[in-house]
Protein backbone atom coordinates (compact mmCIF):
# COMPACT_ATOMS: atom_id res chain seq x y z
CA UNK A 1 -8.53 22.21 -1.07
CA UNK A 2 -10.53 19.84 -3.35
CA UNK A 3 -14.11 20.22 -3.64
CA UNK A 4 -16.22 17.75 -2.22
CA UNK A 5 -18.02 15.00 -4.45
CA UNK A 6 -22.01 15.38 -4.55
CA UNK A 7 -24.86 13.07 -4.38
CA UNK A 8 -23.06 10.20 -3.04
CA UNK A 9 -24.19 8.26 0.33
CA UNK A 10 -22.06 7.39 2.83
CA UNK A 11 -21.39 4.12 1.28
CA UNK A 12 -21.78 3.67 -1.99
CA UNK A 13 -21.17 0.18 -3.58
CA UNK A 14 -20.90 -0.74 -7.36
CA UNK A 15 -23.46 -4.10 -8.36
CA UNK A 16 -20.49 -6.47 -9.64
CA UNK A 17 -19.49 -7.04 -6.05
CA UNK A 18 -21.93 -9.23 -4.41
CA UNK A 19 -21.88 -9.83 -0.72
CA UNK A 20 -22.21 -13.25 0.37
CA UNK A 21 -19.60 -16.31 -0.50
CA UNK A 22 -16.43 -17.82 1.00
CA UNK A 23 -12.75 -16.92 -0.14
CA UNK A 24 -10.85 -19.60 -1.38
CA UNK A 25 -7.15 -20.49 -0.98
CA UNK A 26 -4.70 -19.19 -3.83
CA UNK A 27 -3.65 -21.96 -5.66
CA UNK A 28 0.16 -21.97 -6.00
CA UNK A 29 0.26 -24.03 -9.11
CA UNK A 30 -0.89 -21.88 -10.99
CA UNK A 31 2.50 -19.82 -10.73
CA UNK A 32 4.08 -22.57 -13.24
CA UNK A 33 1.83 -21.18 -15.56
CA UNK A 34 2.79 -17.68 -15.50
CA UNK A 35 4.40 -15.72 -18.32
CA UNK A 36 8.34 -15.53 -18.00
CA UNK A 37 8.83 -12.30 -17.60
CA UNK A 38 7.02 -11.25 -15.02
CA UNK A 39 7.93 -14.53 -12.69
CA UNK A 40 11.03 -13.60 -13.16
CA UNK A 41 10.26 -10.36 -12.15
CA UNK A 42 8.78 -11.60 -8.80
CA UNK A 43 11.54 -13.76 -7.86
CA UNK A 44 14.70 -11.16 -8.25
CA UNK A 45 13.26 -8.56 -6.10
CA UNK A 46 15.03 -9.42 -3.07
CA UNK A 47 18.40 -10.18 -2.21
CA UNK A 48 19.08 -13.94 -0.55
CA UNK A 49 17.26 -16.94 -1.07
CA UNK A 50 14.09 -18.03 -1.54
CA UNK A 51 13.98 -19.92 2.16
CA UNK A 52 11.82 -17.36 4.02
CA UNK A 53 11.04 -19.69 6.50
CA UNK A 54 13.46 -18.13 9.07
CA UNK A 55 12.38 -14.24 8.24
CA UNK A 56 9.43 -12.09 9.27
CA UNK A 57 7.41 -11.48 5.97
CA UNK A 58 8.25 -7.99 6.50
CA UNK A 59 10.10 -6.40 3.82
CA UNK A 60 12.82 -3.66 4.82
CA UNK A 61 15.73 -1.62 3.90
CA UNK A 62 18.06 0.61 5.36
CA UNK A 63 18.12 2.55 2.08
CA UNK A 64 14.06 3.17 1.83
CA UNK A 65 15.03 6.33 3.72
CA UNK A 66 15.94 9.45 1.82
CA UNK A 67 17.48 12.66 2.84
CA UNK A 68 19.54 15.13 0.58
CA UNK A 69 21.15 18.33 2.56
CA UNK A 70 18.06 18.60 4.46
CA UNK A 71 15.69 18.76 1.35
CA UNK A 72 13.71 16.85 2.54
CA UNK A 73 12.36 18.88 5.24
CA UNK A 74 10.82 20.82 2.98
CA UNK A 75 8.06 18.42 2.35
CA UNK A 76 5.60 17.48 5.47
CA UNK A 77 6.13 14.04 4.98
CA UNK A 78 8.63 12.24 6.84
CA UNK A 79 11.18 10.60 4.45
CA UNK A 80 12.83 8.57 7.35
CA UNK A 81 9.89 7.26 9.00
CA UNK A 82 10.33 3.70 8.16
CA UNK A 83 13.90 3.66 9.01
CA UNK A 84 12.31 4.67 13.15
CA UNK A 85 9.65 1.89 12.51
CA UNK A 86 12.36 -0.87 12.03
CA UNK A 87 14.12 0.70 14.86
CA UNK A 88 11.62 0.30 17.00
CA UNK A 89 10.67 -3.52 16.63
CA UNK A 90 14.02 -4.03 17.42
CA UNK A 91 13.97 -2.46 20.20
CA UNK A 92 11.08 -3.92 21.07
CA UNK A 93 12.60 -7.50 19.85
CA UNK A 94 10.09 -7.87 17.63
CA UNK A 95 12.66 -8.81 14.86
CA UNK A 96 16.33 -8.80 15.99
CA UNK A 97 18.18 -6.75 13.13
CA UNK A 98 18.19 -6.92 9.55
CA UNK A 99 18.89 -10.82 9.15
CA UNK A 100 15.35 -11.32 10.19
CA UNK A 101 13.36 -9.26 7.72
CA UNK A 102 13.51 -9.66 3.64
CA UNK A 103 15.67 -6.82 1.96
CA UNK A 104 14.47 -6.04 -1.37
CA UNK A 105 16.25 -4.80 -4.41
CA UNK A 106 14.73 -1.38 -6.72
CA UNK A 107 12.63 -2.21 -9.26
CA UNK A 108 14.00 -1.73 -12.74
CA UNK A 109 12.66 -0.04 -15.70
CA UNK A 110 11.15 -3.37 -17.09
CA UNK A 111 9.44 -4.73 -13.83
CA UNK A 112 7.71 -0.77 -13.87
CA UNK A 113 6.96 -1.14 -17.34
CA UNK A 114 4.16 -3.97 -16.54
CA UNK A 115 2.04 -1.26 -15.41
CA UNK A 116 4.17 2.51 -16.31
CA UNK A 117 4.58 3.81 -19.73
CA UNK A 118 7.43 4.54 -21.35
CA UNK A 119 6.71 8.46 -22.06
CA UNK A 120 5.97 8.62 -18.20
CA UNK A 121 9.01 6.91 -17.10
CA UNK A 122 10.99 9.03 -19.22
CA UNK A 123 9.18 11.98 -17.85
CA UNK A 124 11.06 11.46 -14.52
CA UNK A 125 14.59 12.03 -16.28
CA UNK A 126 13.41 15.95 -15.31
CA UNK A 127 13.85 17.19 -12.57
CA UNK A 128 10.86 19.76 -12.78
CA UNK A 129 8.60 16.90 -13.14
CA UNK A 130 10.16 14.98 -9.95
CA UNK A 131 9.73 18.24 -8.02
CA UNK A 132 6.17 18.40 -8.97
CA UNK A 133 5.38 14.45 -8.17
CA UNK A 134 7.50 14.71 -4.62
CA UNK A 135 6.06 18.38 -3.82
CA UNK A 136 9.28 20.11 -2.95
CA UNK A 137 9.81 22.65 -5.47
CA UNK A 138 14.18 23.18 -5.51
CA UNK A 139 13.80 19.73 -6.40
CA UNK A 140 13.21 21.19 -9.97
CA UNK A 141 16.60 22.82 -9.99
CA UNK A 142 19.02 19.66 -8.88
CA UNK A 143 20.46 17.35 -11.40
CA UNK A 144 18.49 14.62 -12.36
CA UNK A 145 21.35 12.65 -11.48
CA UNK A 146 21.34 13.14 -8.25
CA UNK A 147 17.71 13.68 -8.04
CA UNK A 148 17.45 10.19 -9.23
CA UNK A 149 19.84 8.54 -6.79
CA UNK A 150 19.00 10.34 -3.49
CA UNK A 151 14.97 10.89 -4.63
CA UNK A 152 13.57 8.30 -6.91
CA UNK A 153 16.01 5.06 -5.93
CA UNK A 154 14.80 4.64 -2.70
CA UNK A 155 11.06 4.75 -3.95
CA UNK A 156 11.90 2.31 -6.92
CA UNK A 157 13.21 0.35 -3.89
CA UNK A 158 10.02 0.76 -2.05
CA UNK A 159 8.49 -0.76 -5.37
CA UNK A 160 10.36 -3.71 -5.55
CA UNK A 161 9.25 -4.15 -1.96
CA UNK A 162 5.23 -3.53 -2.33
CA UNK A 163 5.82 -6.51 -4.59
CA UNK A 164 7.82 -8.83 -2.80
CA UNK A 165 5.37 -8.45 -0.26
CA UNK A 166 2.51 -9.73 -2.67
CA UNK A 167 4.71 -13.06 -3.04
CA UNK A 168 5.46 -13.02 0.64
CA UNK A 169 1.63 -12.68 1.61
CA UNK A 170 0.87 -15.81 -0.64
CA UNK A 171 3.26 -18.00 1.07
CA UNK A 172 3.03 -16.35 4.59
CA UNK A 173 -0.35 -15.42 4.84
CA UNK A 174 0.86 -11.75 5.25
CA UNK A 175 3.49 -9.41 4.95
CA UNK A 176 4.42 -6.11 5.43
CA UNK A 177 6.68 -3.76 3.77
CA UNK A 178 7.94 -0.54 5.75
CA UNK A 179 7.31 1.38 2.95
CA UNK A 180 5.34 1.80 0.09
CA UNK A 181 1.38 2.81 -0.28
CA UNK A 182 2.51 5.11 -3.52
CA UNK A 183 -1.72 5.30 -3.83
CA UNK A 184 -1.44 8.63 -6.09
CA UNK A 185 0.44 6.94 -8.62
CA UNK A 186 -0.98 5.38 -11.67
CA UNK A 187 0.82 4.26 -14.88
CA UNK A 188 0.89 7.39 -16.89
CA UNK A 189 0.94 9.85 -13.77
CA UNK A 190 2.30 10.46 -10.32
CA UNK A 191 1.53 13.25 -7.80
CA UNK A 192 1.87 13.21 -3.69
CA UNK A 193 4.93 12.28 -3.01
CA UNK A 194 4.21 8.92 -5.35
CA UNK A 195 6.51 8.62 -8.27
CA UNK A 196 5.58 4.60 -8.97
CA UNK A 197 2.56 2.68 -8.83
CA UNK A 198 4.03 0.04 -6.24
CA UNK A 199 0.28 -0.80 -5.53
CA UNK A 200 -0.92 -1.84 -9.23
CA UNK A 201 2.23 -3.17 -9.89
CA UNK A 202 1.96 -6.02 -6.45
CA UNK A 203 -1.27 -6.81 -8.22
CA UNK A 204 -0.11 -7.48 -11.43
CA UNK A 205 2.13 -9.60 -9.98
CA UNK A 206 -0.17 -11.54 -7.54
CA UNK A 207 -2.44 -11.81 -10.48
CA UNK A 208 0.21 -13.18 -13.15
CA UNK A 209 2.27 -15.77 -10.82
CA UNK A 210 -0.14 -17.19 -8.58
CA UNK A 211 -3.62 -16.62 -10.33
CA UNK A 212 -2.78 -16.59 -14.03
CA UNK A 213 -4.96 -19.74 -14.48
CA UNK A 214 -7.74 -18.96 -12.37
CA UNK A 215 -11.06 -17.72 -13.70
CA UNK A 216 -11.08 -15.98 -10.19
CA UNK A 217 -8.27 -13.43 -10.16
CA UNK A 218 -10.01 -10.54 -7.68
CA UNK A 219 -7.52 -8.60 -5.40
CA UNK A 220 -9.38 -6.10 -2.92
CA UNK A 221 -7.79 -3.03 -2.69
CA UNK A 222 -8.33 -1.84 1.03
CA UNK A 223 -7.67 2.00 1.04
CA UNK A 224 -7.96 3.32 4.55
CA UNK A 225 -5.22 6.44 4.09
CA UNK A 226 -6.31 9.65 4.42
CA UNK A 227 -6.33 10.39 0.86
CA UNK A 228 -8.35 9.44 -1.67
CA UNK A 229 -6.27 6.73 -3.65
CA UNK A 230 -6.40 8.01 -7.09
CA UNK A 231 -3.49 6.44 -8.45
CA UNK A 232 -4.46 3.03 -8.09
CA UNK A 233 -8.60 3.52 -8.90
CA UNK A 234 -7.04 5.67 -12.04
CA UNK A 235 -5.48 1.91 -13.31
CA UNK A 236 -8.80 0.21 -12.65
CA UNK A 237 -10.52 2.60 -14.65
CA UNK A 238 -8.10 2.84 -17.67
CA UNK A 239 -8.01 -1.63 -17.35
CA UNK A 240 -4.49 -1.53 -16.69
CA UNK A 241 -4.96 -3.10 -13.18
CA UNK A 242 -7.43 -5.71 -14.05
CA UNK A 243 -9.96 -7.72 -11.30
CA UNK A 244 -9.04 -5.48 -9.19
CA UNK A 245 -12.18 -4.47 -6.32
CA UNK A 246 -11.83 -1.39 -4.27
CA UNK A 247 -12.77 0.00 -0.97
CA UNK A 248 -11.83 3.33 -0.11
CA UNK A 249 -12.57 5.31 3.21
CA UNK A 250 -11.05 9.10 2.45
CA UNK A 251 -11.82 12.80 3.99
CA UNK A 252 -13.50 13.95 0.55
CA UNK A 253 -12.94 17.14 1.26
CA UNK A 254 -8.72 16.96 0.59
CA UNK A 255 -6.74 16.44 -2.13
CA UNK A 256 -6.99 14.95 -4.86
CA UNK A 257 -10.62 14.99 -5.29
CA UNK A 258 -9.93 13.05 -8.26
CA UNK A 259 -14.20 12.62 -9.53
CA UNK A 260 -13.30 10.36 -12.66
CA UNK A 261 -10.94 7.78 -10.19
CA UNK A 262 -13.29 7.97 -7.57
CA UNK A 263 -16.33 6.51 -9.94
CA UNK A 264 -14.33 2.80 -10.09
CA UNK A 265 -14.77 2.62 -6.50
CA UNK A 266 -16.84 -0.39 -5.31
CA UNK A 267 -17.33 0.91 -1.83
CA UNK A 268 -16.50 4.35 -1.24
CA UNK A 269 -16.73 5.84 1.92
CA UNK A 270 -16.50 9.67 2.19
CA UNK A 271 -15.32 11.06 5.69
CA UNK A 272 -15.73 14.81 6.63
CA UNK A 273 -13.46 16.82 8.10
CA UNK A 274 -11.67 15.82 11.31
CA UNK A 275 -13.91 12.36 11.38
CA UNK A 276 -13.52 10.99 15.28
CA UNK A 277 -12.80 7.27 16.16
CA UNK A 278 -16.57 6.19 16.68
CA UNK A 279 -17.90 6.90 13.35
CA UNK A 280 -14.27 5.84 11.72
CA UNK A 281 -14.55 2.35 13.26
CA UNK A 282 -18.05 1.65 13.08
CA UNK A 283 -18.12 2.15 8.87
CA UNK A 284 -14.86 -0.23 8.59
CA UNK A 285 -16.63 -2.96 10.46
CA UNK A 286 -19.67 -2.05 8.99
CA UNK A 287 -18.56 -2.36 5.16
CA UNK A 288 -15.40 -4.40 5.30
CA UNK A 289 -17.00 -8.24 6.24
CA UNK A 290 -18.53 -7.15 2.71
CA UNK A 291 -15.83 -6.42 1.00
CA UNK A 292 -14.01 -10.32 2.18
CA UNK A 293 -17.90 -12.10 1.49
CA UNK A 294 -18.52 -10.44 -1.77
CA UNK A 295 -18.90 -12.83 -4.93
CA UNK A 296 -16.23 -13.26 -6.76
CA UNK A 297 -14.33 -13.23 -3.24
CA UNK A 298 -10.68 -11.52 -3.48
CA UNK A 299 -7.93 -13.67 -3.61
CA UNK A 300 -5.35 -11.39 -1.59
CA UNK A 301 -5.90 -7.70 -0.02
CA UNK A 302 -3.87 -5.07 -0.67
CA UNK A 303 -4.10 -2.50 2.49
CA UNK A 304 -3.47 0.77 2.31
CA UNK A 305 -2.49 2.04 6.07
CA UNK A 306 -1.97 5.41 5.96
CA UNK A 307 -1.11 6.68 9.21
CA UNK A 308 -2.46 10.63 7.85
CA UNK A 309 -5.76 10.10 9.95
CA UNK A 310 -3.98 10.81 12.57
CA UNK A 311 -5.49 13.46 14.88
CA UNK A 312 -3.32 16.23 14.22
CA UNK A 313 -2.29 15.69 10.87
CA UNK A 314 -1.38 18.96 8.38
CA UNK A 315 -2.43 17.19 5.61
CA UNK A 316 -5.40 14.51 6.50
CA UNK A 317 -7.52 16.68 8.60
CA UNK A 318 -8.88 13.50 10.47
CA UNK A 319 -9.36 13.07 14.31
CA UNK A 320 -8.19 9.69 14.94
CA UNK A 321 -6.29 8.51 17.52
CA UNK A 322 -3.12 6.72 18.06
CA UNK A 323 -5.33 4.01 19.37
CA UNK A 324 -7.94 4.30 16.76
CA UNK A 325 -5.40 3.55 14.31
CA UNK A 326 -3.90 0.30 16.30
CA UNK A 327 -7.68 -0.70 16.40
CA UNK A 328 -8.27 -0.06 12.65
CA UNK A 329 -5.01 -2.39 11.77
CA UNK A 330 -6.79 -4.97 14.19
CA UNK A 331 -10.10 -5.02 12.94
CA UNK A 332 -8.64 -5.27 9.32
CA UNK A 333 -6.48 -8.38 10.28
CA UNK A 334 -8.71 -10.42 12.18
CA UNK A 335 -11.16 -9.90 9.47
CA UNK A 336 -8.73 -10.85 6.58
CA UNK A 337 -6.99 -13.38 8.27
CA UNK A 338 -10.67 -15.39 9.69
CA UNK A 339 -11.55 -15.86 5.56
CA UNK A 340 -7.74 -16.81 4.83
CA UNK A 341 -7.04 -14.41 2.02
CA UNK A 342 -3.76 -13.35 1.92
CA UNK A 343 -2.91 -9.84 2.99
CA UNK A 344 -0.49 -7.34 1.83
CA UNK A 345 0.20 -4.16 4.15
CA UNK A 346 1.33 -0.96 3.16
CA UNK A 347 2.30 1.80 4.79
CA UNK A 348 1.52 5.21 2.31
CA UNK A 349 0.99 8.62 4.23
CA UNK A 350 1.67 10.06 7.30
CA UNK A 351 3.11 13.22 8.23
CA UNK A 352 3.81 14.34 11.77
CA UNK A 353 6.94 12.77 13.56
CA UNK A 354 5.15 10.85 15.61
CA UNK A 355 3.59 8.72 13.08
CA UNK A 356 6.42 5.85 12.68
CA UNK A 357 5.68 5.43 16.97
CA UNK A 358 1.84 4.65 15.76
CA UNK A 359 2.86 2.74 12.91
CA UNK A 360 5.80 0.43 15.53
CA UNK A 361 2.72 0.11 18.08
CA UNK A 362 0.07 -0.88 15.79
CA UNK A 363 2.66 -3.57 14.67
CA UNK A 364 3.42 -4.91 17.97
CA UNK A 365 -0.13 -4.88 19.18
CA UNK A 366 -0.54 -7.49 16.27
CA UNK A 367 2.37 -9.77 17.15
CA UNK A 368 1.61 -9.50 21.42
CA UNK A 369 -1.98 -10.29 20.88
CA UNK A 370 -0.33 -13.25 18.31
CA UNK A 371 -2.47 -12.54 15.64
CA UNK A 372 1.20 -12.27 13.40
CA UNK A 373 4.05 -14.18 13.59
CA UNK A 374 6.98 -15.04 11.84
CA UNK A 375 5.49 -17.47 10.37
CA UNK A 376 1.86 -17.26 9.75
CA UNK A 377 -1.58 -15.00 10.84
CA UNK A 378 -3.88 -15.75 13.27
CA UNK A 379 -7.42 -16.78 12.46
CA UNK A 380 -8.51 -16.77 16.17
């Protein structure tokens, strides 16, 4: 168990972001004036066309799930959770089967290169080092080729999907991808089950096709899992995710306890142990209208949604309820969605098997209550 971090507050905010102000609008134009490559990028990573106008802006696929001879069991997190969460808002006829959410395709060694390096990247083609990154030690003594078909596809896939979801959002308004939230991966390092940094990588992306011309390029980085997320502050603090603001509300007293990451945080928010509902709702709405006011505003969100404050949970050591978490997802969309900034969710950790239920409910809450449609997100 990490250490916790001394002589920091309960919210502790860094001077560049300046409350007060009024987001702006992303201004699609300036996607014309974005390098090449990296348009390119954005526009192959999903299969169809580029009409969206029929589909949810949530971003699926069957094959985000992984599962290898039971492997995967060895790990506490559930490696088939967003395969029930699809299941269940069609059951629920939120969307009615595939056709109606955007499938993505894996990312490929060039799109991860905007943010990866090359010696890390190459690092995977171990299998000891895979085992280490996913947590599941036999992992070390499988082929890499299968290791990298059954293990690290499906998270590459993920990938591609964190970033379709940052085009998605700046059409849509929003979108979702069942998956993703790889928070403990940075360029040159992964760790927690997070083998690609999915998050840095949507930002990149935001930044380079719709912002490239903007002396504004801010994207928030709303960080609500359990977990301190290391990977992503890691890239702010070595300038390889650039404008890039963060919030993050963690139990300090878990892992990572990553001291160097957590000093790029703009508001950081330190939870103890087995934090209750009260306390955990009262500092998001006390620090996030911040966050959305602050000067330069951000120009999307990124949100983190880790389910692993779940009361219960092996591995977050929170005390939040099922309900506390379908009120957390509210707060942060009304909030988000009442400036106009385009929002991208995530859905990172979570590890008991009733977390892809909380995860379904949360996301029907939001489309009863009609603050998400197909279509666009409420500002009521």
């Amino acid at each position: 168990m990490a250490e916790s971090m001394e002589g920091v507050t309960e919210s502790e905010a860094v001077p560049a972001v300046r409350p007060t102000g009024e987001a702006t609008t992303p201004d699609l134009s300036a996607a014309s004036a974005a390098s090449a490559q990296t348009t390119t990028t954005l526009n192959r990573l999903h299969r169809g066309g580029d009409n969206f106008s029929a589909q949810w802006p949530i971003v699926y696929s069957s094959s985000y799930n992984i599962g290898f001879m039971g492997m995967e069991k060895l790990h506490p997190f559930d490696s088939k959770k967003w395969g029930r969460v699809f299941s269940t808002l069609r059951e629920e006829k939120m969307v009615s089967g595939a056709e109606d959410v955007v499938e993505p395709i894996e990312a490929t060694e060039q799109d991860l290169m905007q943010i990866h390096t090359k010696e890390y990247l190459n690092s995977l083609n171990w299998s000891v080092n895979v085992a280490r990154i996913t947590e599941i030690p036999p992992v070390a003594i499988i082929p890499n080729f299968i290791v990298n078909r059954v293990v690290l596809k499906p998270l590459r896939l993920q990938t591609g999907g964190t970033v379709l979801a940052g085009r998605l959002a700046i059409e849509k308004g929003f979108a979702i991808n069942i998956g993703g939230g790889f928070h403990h991966c940075s360029g040159d390092d992964g760790g927690g089950f997070c083998a690609y940094a999915d998050i840095s990588l949507c930002i990149k992306a935001m930044q380079d096709n719709f912002f490239a011309n903007d002396e504004n390029k801010t994207v928030l980085v709303l960080d609500l899992d359990a977990h301190q997320g290391n990977g992503h502050e890691n890239d702010v603090r070595t300038h390889r995710a650039k404008d890039t603001v963060v919030m993050d509300m963690y139990n300090e007293h878990i892992y990572p306890g990553d001291r160097p990451a957590a000093r790029v945080i703009h508001r950081r928010l330190p939870l103890g142990m087995y934090t209750e509902d009260a306390q955990y709702l009262r500092l998001l709405e006390h620090n996030l209208p911040d966050m959305l006011d602050a000067q330069p505003p951000p120009r999307a969100v990124v949100y983190v949604a880790g389910t692993d404050v779940l009361e219960g949970d092996p591995l977050g050591c929170l005390s939040i309820t099922a309900d506390g978490i379908v009120r957390r997802d509210e707060i942060v969309f009304r909030a988000v969605a009442q400036r106009k900034i385009p929002l991208v969710m995530v859905t990172a950790g979570g590890y008991q098997p009733q977390t892809a239920g909380v995860i379904a409910n949360s996301l029907l809450n939001l489309w009863r209550k009609e603050i998400i449609d197909r279509n666009v997100i409420s500002n009521a």
